[in-house]
N, C-alpha and C. Protein backbone atom coordinates (compact mmCIF):
# COMPACT_ATOMS: atom_id res chain seq x y z
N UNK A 1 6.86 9.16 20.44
CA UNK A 1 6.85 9.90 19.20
C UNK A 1 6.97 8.96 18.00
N UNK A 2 7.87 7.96 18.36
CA UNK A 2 8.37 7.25 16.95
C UNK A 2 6.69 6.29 16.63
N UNK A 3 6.09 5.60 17.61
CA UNK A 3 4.93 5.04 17.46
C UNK A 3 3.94 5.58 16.51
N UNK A 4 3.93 6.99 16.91
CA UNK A 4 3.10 7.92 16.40
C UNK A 4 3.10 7.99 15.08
N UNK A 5 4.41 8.35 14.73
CA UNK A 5 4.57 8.10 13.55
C UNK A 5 4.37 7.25 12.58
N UNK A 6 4.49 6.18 13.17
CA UNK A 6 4.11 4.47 12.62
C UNK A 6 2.86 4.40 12.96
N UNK A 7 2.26 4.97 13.24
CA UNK A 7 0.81 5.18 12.99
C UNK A 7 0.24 5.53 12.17
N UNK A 8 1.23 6.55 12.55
CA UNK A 8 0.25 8.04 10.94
C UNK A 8 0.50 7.75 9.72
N UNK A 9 1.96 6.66 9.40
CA UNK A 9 2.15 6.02 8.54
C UNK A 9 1.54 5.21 7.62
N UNK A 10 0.91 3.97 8.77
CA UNK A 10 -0.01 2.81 8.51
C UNK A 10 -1.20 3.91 7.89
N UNK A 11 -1.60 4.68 8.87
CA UNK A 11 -3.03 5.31 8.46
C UNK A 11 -3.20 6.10 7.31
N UNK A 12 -1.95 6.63 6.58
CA UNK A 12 -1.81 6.81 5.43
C UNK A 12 -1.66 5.94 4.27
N UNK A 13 -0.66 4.54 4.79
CA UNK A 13 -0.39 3.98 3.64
C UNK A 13 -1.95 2.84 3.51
N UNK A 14 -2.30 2.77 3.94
CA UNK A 14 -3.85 2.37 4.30
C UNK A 14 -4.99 2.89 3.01
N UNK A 15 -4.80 4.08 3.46
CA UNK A 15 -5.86 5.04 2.83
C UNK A 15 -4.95 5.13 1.19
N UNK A 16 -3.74 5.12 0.68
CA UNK A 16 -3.46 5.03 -0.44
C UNK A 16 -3.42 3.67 -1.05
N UNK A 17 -3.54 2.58 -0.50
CA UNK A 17 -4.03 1.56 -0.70
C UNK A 17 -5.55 1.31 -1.14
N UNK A 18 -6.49 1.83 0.02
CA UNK A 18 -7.87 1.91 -0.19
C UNK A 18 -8.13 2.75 -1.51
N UNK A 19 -7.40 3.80 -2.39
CA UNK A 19 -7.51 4.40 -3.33
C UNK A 19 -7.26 4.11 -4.75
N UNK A 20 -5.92 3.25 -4.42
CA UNK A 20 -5.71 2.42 -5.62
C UNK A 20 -6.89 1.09 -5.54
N UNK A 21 -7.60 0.50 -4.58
CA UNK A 21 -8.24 -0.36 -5.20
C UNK A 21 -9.28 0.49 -5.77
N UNK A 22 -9.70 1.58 -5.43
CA UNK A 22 -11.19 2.13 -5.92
C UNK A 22 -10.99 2.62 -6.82
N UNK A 23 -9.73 3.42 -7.28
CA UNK A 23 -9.49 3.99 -8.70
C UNK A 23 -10.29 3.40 -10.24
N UNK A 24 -9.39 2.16 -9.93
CA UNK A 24 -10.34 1.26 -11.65
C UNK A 24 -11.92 1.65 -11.27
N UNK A 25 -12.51 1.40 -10.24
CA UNK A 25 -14.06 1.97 -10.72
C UNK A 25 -14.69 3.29 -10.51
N UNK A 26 -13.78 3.81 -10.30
CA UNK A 26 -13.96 5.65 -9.94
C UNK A 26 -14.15 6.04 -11.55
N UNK A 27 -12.98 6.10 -12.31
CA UNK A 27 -13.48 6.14 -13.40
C UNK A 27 -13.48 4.95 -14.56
N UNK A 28 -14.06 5.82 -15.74
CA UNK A 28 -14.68 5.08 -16.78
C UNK A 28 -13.34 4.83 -17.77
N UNK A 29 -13.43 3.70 -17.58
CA UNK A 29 -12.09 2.80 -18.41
C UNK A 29 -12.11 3.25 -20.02
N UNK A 30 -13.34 2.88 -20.32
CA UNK A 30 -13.67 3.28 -21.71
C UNK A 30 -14.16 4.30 -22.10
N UNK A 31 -14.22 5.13 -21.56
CA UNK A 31 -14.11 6.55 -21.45
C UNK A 31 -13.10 7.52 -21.39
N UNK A 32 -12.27 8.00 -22.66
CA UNK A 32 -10.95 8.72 -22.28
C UNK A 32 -11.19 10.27 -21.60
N UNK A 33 -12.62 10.49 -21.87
CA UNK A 33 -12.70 12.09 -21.30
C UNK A 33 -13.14 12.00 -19.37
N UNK A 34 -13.38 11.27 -19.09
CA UNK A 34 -13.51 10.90 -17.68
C UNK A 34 -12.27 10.36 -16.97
N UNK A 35 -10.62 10.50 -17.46
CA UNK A 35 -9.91 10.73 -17.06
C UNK A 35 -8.72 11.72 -17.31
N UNK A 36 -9.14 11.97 -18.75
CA UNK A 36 -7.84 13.14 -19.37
C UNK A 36 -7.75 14.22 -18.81
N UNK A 37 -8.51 14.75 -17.59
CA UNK A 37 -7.94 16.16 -16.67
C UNK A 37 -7.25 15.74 -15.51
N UNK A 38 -7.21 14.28 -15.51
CA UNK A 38 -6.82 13.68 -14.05
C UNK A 38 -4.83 13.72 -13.87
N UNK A 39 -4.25 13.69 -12.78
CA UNK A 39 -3.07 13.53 -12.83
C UNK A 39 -2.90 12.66 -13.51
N UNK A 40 -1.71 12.59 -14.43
CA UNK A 40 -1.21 11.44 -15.19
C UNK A 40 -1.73 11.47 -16.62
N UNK A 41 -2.88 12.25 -16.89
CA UNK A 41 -3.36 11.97 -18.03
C UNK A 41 -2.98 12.58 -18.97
N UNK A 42 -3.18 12.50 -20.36
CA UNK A 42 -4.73 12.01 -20.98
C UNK A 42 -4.58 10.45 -20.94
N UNK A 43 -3.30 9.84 -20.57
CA UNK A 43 -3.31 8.74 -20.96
C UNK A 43 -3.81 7.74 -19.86
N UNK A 44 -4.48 6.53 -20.25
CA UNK A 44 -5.00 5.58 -19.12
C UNK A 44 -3.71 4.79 -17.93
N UNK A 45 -2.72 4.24 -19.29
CA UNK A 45 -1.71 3.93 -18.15
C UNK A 45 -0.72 5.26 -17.18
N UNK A 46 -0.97 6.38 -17.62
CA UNK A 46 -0.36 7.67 -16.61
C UNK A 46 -1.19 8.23 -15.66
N UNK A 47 -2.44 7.44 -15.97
CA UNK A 47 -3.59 8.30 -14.52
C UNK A 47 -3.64 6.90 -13.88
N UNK A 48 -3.46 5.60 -14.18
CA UNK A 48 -3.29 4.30 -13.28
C UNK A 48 -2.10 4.31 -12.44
N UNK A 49 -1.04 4.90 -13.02
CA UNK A 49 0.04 4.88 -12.32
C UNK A 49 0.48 5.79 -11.43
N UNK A 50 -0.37 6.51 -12.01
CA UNK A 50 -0.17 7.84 -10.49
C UNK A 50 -1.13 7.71 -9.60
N UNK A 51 -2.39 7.23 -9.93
CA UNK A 51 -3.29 7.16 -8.75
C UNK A 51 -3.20 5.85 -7.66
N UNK A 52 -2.83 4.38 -8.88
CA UNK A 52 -2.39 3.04 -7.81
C UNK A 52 -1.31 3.15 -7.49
N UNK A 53 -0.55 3.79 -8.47
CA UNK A 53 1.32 3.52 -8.03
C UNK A 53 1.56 3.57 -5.93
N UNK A 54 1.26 4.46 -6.03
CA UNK A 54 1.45 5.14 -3.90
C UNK A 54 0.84 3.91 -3.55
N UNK A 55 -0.29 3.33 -4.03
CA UNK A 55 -0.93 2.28 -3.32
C UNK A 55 -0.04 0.98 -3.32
N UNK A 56 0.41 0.87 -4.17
CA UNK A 56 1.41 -0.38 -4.60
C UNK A 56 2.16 -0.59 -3.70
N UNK A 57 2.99 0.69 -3.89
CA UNK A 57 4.45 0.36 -2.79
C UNK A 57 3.77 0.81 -1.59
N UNK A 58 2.96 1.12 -1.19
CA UNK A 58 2.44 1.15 0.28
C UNK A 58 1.88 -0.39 0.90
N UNK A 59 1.57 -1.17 0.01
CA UNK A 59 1.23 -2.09 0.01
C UNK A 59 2.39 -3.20 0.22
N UNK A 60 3.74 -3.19 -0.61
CA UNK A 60 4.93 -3.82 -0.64
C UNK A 60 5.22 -3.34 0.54
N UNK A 61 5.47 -2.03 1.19
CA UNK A 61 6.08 -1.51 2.17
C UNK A 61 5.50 -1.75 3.64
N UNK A 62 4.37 -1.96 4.02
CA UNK A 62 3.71 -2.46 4.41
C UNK A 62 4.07 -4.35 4.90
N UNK A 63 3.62 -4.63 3.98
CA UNK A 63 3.99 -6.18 3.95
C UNK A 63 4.79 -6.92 4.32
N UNK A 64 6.67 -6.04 3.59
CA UNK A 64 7.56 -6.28 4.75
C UNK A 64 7.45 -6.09 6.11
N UNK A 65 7.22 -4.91 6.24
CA UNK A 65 7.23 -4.25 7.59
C UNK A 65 6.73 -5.20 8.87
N UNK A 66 5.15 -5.91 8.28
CA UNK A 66 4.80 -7.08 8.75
C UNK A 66 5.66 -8.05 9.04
N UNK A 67 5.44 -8.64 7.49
CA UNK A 67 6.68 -9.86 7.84
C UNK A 67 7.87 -9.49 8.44
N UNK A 68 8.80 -8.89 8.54
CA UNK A 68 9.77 -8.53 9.59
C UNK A 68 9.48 -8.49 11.12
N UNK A 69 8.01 -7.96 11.25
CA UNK A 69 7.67 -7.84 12.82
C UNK A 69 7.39 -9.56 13.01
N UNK A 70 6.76 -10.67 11.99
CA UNK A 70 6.41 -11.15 12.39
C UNK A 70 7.64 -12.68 12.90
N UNK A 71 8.46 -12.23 11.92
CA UNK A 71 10.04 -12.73 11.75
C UNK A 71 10.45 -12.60 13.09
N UNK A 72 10.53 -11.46 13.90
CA UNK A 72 11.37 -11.15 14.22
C UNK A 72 10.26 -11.93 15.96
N UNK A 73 9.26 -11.87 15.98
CA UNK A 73 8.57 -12.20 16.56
C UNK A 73 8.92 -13.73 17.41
N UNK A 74 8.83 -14.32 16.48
CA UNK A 74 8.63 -15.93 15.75
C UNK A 74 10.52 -16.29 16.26
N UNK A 75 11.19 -15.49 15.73
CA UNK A 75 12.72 -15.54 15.90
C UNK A 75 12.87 -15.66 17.53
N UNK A 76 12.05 -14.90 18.23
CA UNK A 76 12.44 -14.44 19.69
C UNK A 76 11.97 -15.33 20.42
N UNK A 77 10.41 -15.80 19.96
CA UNK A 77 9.85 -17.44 20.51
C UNK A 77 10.55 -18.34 20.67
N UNK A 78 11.67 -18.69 19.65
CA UNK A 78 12.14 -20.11 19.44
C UNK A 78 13.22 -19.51 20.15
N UNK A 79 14.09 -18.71 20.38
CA UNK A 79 15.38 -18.16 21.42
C UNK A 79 15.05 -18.59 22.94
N UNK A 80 13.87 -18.80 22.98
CA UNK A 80 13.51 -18.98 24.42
C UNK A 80 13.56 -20.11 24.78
N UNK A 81 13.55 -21.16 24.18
CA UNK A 81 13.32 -22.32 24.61
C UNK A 81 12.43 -23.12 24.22
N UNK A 82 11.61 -22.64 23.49
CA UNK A 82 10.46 -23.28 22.33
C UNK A 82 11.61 -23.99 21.23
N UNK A 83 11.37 -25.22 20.95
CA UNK A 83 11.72 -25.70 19.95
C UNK A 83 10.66 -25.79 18.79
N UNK A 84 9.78 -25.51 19.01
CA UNK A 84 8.81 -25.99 17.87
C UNK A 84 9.20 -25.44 16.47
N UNK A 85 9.29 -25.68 15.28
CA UNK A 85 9.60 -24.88 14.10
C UNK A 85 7.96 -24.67 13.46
């Protein structure tokens, strides 16, 4: 069950990642009426921040998550009898 979850996780924080990069060209920067009905708006930095924000920290959250697996990985190698650093 718990896997699963850390699945459905990744596969979400993934896809809000994939959204914040496409956002800046979804819409028209210099265009305020091609975002002022959008969440966050009328303003440019309140529809950036609601649409990349999830992507951001999915991205930070993510990253640890990695580096910790890979920490912890790397930690368990050298416990064994590997000296190598």
């Amino acid at each position: 069950m718990k896997k699963g979850l850390v699945v459905l996780g990744m596969v979400f924080g993934l896809y809000l990642i994939a959204r914040a990069l496409a956002e800046p060209f979804v819409i028209d920067l210099s265009d305020p009426a091609s975002y002022r009905d959008d969440w966050g708006g009328p303003s440019l930095a309140g529809v950036l921040l609601v649409h990349c924000g999830p992507g951001v920290v999915s991205a930070v959250l993510i990253g640890r998550a990695v580096d910790a697996r890979w920490r912890r990985r790397t930690q368990t190698r050298l416990g064994r009898g590997d000296t190598r650093a």
